[in-house]
Protein backbone atom coordinates (compact mmCIF):
# COMPACT_ATOMS: atom_id res chain seq x y z
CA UNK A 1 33.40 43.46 -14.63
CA UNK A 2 34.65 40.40 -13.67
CA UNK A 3 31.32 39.81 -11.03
CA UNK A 4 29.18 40.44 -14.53
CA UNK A 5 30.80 37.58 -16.62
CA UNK A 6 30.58 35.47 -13.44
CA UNK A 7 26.76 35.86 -12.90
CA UNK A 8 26.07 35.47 -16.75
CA UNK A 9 28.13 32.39 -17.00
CA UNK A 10 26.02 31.15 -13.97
CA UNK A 11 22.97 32.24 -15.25
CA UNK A 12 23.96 30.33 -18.70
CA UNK A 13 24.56 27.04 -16.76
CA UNK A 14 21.24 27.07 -14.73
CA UNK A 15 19.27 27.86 -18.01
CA UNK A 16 21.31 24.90 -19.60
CA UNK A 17 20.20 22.67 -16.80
CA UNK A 18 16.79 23.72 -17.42
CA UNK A 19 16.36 22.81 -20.59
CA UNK A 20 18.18 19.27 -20.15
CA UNK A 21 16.16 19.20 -16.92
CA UNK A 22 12.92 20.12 -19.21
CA UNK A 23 14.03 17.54 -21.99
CA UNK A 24 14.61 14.37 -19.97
CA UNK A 25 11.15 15.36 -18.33
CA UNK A 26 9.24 15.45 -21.41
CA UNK A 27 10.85 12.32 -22.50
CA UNK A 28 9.87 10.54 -19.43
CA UNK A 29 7.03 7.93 -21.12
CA UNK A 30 3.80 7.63 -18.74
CA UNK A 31 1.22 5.38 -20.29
CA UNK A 32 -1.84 7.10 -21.58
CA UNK A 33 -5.20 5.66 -20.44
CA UNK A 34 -6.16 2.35 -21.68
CA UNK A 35 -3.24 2.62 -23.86
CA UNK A 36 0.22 1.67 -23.05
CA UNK A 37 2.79 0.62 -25.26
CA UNK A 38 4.85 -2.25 -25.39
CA UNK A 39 8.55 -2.78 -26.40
CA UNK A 40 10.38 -5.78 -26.84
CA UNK A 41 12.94 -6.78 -24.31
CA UNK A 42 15.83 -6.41 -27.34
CA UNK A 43 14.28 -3.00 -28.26
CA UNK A 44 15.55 -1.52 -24.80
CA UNK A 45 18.87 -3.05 -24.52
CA UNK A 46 17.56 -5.90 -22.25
CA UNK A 47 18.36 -9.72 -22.64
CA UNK A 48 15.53 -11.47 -23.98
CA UNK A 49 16.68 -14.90 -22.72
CA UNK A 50 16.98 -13.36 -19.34
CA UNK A 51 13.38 -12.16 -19.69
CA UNK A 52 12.05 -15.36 -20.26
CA UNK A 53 13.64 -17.40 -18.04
CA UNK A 54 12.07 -14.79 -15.25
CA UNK A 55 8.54 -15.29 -16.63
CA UNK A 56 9.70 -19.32 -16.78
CA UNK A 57 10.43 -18.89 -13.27
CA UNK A 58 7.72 -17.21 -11.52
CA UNK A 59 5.30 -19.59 -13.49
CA UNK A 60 7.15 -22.68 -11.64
CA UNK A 61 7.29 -20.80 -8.42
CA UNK A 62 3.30 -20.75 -7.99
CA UNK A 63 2.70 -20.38 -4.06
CA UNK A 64 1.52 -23.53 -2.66
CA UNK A 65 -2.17 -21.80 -1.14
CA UNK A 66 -5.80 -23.09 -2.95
CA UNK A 67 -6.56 -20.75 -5.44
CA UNK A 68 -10.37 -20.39 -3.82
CA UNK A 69 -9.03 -17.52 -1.77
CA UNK A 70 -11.75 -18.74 1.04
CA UNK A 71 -10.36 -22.02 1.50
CA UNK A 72 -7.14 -20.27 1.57
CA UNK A 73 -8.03 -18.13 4.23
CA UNK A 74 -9.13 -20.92 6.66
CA UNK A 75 -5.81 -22.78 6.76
CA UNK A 76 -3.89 -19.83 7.70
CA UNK A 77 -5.24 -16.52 9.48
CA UNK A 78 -9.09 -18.39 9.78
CA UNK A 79 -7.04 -20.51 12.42
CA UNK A 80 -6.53 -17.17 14.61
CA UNK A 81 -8.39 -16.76 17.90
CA UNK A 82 -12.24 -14.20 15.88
CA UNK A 83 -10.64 -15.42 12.88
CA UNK A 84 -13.93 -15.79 10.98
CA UNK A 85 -14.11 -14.04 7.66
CA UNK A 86 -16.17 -10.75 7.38
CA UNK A 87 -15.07 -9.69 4.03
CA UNK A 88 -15.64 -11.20 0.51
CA UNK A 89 -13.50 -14.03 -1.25
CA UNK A 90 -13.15 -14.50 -4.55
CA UNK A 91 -11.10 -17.09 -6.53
CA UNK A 92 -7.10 -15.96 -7.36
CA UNK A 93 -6.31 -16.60 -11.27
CA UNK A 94 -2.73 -18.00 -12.24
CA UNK A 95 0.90 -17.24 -11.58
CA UNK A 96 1.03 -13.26 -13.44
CA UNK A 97 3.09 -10.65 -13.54
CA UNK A 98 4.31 -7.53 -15.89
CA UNK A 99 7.76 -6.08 -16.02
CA UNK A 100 8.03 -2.31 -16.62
CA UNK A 101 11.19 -0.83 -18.15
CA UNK A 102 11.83 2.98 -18.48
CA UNK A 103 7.94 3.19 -18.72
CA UNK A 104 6.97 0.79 -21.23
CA UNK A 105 5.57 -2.90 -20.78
CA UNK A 106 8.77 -5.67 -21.84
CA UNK A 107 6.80 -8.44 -20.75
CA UNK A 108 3.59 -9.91 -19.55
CA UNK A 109 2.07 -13.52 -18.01
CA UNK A 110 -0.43 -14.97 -16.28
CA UNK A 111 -3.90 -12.90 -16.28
CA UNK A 112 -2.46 -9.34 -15.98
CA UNK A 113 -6.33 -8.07 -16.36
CA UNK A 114 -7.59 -10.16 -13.91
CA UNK A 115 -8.78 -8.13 -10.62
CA UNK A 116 -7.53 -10.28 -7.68
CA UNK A 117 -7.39 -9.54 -4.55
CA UNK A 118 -4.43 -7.81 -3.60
CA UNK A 119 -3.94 -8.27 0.26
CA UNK A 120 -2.08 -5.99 2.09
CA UNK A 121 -0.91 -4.04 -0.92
CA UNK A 122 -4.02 -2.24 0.14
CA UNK A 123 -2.21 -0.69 2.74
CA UNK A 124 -0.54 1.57 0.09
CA UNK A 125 -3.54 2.93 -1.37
CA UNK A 126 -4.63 3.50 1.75
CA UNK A 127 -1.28 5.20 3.36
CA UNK A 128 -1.55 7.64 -0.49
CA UNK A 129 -5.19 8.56 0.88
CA UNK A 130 -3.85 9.52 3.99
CA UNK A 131 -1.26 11.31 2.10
CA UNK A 132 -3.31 12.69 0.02
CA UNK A 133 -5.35 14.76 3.79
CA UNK A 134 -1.92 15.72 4.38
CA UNK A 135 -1.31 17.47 1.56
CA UNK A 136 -4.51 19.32 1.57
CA UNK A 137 -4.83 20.22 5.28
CA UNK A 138 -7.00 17.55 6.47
CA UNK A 139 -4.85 16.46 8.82
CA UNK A 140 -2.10 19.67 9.52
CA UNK A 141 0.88 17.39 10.15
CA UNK A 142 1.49 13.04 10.73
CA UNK A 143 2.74 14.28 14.48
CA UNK A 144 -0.44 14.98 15.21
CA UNK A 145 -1.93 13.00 18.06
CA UNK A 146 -5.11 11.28 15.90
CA UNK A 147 -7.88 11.60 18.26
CA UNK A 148 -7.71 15.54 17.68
CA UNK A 149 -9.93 14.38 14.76
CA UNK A 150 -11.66 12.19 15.73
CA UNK A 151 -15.33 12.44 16.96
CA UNK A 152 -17.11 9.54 18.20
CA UNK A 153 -18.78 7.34 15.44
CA UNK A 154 -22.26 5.52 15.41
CA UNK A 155 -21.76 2.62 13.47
CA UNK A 156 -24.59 1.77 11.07
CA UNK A 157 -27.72 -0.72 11.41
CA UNK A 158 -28.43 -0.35 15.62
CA UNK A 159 -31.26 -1.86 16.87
CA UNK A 160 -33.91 0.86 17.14
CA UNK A 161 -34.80 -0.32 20.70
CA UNK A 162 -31.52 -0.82 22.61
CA UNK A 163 -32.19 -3.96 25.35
CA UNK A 164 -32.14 -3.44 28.87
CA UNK A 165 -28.33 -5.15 28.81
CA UNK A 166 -27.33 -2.50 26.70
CA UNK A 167 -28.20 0.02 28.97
CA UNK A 168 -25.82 2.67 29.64
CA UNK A 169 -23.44 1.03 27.61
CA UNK A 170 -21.71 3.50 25.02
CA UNK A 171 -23.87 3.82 21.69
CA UNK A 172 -20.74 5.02 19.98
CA UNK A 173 -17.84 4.25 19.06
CA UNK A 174 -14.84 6.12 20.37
CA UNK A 175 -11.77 4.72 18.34
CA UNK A 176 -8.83 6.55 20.31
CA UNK A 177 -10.34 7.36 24.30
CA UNK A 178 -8.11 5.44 26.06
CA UNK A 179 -4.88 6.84 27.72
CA UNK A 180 -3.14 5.00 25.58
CA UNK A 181 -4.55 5.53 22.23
CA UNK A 182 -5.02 9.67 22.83
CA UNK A 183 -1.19 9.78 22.49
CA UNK A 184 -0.97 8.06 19.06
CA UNK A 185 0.13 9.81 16.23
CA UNK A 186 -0.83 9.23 12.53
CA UNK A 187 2.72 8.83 11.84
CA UNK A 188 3.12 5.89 14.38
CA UNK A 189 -0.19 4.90 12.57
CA UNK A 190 1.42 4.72 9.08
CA UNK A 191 4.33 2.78 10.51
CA UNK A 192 2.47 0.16 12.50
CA UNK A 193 4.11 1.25 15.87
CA UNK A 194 1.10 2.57 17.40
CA UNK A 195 0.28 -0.44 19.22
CA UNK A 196 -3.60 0.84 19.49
CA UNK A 197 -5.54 -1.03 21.70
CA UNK A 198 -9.09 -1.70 21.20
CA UNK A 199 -11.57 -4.12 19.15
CA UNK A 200 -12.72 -2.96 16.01
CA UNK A 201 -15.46 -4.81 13.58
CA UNK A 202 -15.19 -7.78 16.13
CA UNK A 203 -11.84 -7.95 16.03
CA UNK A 204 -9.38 -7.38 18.87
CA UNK A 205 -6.23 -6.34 18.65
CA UNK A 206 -4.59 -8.55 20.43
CA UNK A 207 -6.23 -11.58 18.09
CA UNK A 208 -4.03 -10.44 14.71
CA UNK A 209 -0.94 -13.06 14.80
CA UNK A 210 -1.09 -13.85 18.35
CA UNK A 211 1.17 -13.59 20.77
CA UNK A 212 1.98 -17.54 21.81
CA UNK A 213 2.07 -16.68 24.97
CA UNK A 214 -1.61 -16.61 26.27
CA UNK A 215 -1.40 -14.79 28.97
CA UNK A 216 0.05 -10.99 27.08
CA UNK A 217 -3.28 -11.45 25.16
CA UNK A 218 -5.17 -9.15 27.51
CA UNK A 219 -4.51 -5.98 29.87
CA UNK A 220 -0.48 -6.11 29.13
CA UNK A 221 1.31 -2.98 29.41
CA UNK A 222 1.23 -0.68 25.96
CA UNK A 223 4.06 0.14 24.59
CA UNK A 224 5.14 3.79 23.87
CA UNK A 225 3.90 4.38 20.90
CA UNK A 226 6.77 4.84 17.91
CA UNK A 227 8.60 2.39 19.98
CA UNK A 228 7.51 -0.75 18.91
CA UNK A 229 6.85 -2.33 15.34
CA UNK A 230 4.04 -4.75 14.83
CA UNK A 231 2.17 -5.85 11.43
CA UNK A 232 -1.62 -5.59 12.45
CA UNK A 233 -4.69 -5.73 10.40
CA UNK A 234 -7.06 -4.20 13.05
CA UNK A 235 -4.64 -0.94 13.41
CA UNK A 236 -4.57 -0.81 9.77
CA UNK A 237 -8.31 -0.68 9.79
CA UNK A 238 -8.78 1.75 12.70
CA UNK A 239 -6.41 4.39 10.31
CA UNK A 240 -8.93 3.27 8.06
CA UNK A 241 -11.84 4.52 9.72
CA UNK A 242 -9.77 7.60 10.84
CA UNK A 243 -9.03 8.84 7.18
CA UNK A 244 -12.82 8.23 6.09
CA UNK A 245 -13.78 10.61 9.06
CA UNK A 246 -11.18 13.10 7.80
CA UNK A 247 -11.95 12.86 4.52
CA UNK A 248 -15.98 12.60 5.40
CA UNK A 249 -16.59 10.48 2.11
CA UNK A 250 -16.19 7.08 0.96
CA UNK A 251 -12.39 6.20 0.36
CA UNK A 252 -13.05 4.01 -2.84
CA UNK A 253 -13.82 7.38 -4.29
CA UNK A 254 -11.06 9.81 -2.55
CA UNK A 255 -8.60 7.45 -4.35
CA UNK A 256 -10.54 7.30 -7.74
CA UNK A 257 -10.75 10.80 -8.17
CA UNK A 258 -7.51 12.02 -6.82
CA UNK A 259 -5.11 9.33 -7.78
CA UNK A 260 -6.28 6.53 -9.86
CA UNK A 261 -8.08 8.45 -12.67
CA UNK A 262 -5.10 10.56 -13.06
CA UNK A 263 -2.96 7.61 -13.71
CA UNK A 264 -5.14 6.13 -16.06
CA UNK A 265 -5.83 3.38 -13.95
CA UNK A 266 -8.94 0.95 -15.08
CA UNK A 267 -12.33 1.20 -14.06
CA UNK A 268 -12.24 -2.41 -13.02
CA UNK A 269 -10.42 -2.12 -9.34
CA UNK A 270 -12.45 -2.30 -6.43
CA UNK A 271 -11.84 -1.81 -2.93
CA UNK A 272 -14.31 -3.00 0.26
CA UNK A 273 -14.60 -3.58 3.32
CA UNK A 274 -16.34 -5.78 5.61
CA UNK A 275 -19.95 -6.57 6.02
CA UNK A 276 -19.98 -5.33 9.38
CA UNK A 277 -18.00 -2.08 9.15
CA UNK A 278 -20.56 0.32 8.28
CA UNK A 279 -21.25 3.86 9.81
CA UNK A 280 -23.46 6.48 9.71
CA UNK A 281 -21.71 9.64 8.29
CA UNK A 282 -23.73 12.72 7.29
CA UNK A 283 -26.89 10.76 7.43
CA UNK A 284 -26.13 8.26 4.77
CA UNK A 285 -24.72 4.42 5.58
CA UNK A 286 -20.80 4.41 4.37
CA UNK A 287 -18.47 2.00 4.32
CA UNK A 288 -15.27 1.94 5.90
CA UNK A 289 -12.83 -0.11 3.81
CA UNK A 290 -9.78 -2.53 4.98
CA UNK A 291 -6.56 -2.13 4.76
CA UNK A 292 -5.92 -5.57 3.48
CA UNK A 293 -7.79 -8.99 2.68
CA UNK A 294 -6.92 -10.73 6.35
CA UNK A 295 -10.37 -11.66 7.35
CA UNK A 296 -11.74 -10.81 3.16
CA UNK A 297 -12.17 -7.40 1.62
CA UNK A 298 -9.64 -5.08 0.72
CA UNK A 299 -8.40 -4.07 -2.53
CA UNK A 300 -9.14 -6.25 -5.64
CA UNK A 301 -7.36 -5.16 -9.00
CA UNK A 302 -5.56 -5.87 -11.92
CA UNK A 303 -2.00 -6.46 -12.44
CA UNK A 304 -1.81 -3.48 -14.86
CA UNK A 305 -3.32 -1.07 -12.84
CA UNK A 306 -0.81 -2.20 -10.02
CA UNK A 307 2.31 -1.60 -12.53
CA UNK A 308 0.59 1.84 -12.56
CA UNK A 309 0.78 2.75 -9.33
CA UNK A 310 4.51 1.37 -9.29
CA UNK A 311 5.37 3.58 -12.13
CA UNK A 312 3.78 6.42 -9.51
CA UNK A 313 6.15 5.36 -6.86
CA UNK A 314 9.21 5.13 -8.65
CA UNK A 315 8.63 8.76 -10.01
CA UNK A 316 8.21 10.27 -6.22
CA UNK A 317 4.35 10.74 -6.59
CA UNK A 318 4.90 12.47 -10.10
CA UNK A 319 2.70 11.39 -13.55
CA UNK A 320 3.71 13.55 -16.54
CA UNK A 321 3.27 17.07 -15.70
CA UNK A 322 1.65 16.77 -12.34
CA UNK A 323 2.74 15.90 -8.74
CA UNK A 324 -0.07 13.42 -7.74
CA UNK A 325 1.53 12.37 -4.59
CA UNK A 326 4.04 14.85 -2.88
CA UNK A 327 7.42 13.97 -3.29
CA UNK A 328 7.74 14.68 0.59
CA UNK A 329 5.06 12.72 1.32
CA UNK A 330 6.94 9.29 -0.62
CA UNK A 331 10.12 10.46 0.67
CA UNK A 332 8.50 9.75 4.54
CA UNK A 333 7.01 6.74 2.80
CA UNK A 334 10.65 5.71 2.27
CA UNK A 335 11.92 6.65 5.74
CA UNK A 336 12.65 3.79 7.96
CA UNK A 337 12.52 3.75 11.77
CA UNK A 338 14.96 2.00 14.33
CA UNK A 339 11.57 0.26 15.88
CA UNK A 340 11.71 -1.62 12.32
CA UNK A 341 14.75 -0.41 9.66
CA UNK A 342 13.02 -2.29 6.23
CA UNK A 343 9.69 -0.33 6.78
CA UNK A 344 8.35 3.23 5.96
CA UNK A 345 4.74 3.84 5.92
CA UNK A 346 1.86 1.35 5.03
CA UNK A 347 3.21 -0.94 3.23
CA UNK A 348 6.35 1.02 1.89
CA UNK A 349 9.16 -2.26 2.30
CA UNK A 350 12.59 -1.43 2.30
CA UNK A 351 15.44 -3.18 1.10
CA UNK A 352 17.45 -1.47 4.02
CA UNK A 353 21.18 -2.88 3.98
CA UNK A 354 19.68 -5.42 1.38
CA UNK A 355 18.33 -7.20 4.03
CA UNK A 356 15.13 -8.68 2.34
CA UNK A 357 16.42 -8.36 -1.12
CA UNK A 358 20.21 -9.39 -0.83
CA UNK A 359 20.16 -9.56 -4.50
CA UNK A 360 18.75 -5.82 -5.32
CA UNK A 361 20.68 -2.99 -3.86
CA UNK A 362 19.63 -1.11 -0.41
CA UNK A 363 17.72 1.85 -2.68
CA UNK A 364 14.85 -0.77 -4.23
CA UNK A 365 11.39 -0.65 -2.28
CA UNK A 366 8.52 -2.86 -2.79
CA UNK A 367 4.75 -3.00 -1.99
CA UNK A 368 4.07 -6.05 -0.42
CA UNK A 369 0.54 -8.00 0.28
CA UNK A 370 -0.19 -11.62 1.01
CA UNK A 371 -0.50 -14.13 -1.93
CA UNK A 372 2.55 -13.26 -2.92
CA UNK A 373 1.57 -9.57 -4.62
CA UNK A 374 4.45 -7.55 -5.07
CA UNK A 375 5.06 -4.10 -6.84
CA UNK A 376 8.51 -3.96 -7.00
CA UNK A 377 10.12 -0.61 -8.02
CA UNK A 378 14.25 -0.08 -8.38
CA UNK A 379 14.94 3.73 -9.15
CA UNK A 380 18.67 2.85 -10.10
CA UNK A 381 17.17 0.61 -13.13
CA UNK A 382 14.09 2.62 -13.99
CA UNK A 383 12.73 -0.83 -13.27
CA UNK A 384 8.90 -1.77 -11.84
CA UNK A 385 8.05 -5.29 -11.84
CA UNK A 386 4.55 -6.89 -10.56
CA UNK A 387 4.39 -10.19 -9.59
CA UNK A 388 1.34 -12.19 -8.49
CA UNK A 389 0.96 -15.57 -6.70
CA UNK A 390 4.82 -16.57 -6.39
CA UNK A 391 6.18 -18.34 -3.46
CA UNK A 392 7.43 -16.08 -0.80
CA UNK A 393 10.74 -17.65 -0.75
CA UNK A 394 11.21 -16.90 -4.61
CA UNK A 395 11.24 -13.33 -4.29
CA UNK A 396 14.86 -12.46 -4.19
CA UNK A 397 15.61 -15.11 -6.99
CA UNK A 398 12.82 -13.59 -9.29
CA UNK A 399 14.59 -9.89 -8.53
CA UNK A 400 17.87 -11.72 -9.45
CA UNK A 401 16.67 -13.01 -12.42
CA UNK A 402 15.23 -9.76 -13.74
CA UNK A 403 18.64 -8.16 -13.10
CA UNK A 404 20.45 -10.30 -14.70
CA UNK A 405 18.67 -9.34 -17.85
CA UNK A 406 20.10 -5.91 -17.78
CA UNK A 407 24.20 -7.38 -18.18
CA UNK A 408 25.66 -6.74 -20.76
């Protein structure tokens, strides 16, 4: 008798929790498409002084680079050894930024519908895409060595007559044949510790950032892959070309369909690649996009549409009633490694022992590109902020500021 009242008692609880479970869901605001809705900073219980002085801030804090994005580009990674751009440039607007409380929009400035280029905040669409394979059984697991799916590519616009120099050459392109690069994982992919060798829309490897000394430029020993972090463009862009042979269509339009429509996201975003990084899949000329605006391209998109996919990441991958992104798949996102602790996958940043945010505490994560663009999302505040063109140094201050607004 006493086993009977125990298991209805429990059964009463778990259909208790279900219903609160059920209630906070459905109370959970998502914007709607083209329409989301704004609350005052008062209206939510947040300091409207506070507020200001943030959007006062990050006005004042403009980063120093020419707004002609082009211009831009040649005093910093146009300097690099094939640092030519490939990609298009377009002209940044000013200062902008939204902040996102408990869904809704508390405060806006700048140009938030202004597509800009976005820099390496790409490399988050473009880890979701990957993602996105994962989940459907494109690629069967991330510890998968990626030349498994690979088959060699013929990159678009060949000469029909090859010249005698050419001859015997290889006509296509073979993205992970070396030793090296057939032991390479996805996962080691994702977390930029793949080290990959090669040279990949005439860029090598080894010209992304460098190495000061000259003479580990060429032919040194690879690291183990895993092993070693290092932030490179032209790895980034040979995932790139990876996915889009997975996927076998354009990945512009994998994310459109599968993620950004079903956020609500604009129709204004756009996402390229470079001139030269065309191939020929399934008889038609398709372009492989970049994981980030280092030598032009990449993603270009509004500041709104960014807040969106924040709002994405702080719920695990979940919008309303549907699980977009798994929640596995962002909790690897969020995973660091010992090769580099503040890092998950493309270009998940961690706050790991609040080492780049001392301010915010060691459960934030941000998306990071170039410019500054940051999507900064803090699950313990139900908090997503963008902010665009802002000094790199003024990042913790800015996450400071917007703190502050929640004391009491």
């Amino acid at each position: 008798m006493t086993k009977k009242i125990c298991w209805r008692f429990l059964l009463v609880v778990l259909s208790i929790n279900a219903v609160f479970a059920q209630k906070n869901k459905a109370e959970t605001y998502f914007p709607a498409s083209n329409n989301w809705l704004v609350k005052t900073p008062a209206e939510l219980g947040l300091n409207p002084i506070k507020i200001q002085e943030v959007i006062a801030f990050a006005k004042e804090n403009e980063i120093k680079n020419p707004r002609n994005m082009e211009v831009s580009h040649y005093q910093s990674f146009g300097k690099e050894p094939f640092g030519f751009a490939i990609g298009p440039f377009a002209d940044r607007g000013e200062p902008t930024g939204l902040i996102i409380y408990k869904g809704y929009i508390v405060a806006t400035w700048g140009e938030p519908s202004r597509c800009d280029i976005t820099h390496s905040v790409t490399k988050s669409f473009l880890s979701s895409v990957v993602g996105l394979a994962v989940e459907r059984g494109l690629i069967k697991s991330v510890n998968d060595t990626v030349a498994s799916y690979i088959p060699p590519i013929e990159i678009y616009g060949q000469p029909v007559n090859r010249l005698a120099d050419d001859f015997g050459k290889p006509e296509m392109l073979r993205l992970f044949d070396t030793p090296h690069n057939k032991t390479i994982t996805w996962d080691a992919m994702l977390r930029q510790t793949s080290d990959w060798e090669g040279t990949l829309w005439g860029k090598p490897d080894w010209a992304d950032r460098p190495d000061k000394d000259a003479s580990q430029w060429l032919n040194r020993p690879r690291n183990k892959q895993g092993s070693v972090y290092e932030y490179n463009d032209v790895r980034v862009n040979a995932l790139s070309l990876a996915a889009l042979s997975v996927w076998r269509k354009p990945l512009p339009q994998v994310l459109k369909e599968n993620l950004m429509d079903k956020i609500g996201a604009s129709n204004t975003w756009r996402w390229t690649g470079y001139r030269s990084s065309w191939i020929v899949l399934d008889g038609q000329a398709v372009q492989s996009v970049s994981g980030g605006g280092h030598w032009g391209g990449g993603m270009f998109i509004n500041a709104y549409d960014m807040g969106r996919f924040g709002l994405l990441s702080l719920h695990k991958g979940r919008w309303k009633d549907q699980q977009i992104l798994s929640e596995n798949w962002v909790n690897q996102a969020l995973t660091p490694t010992t090769a580099q602790p503040t890092y998950g996958y493309m270009n998940w940043f961690l706050n790991t022992n609040q080492k780049l945010l001392p301010s915010a505490s060691s459960n934030v994560f941000y998306h990071l590109g170039n410019g500054v663009n940051m999507i900064y999302v803090d699950p313990d505040h139900e908090l997503v902020m963008v902010t665009r063109w802002i000094a790199n140094d003024a990042l913790d201050e800015i996450v400071k500021k917007v703190l502050e607004a929640f004391s009491k």
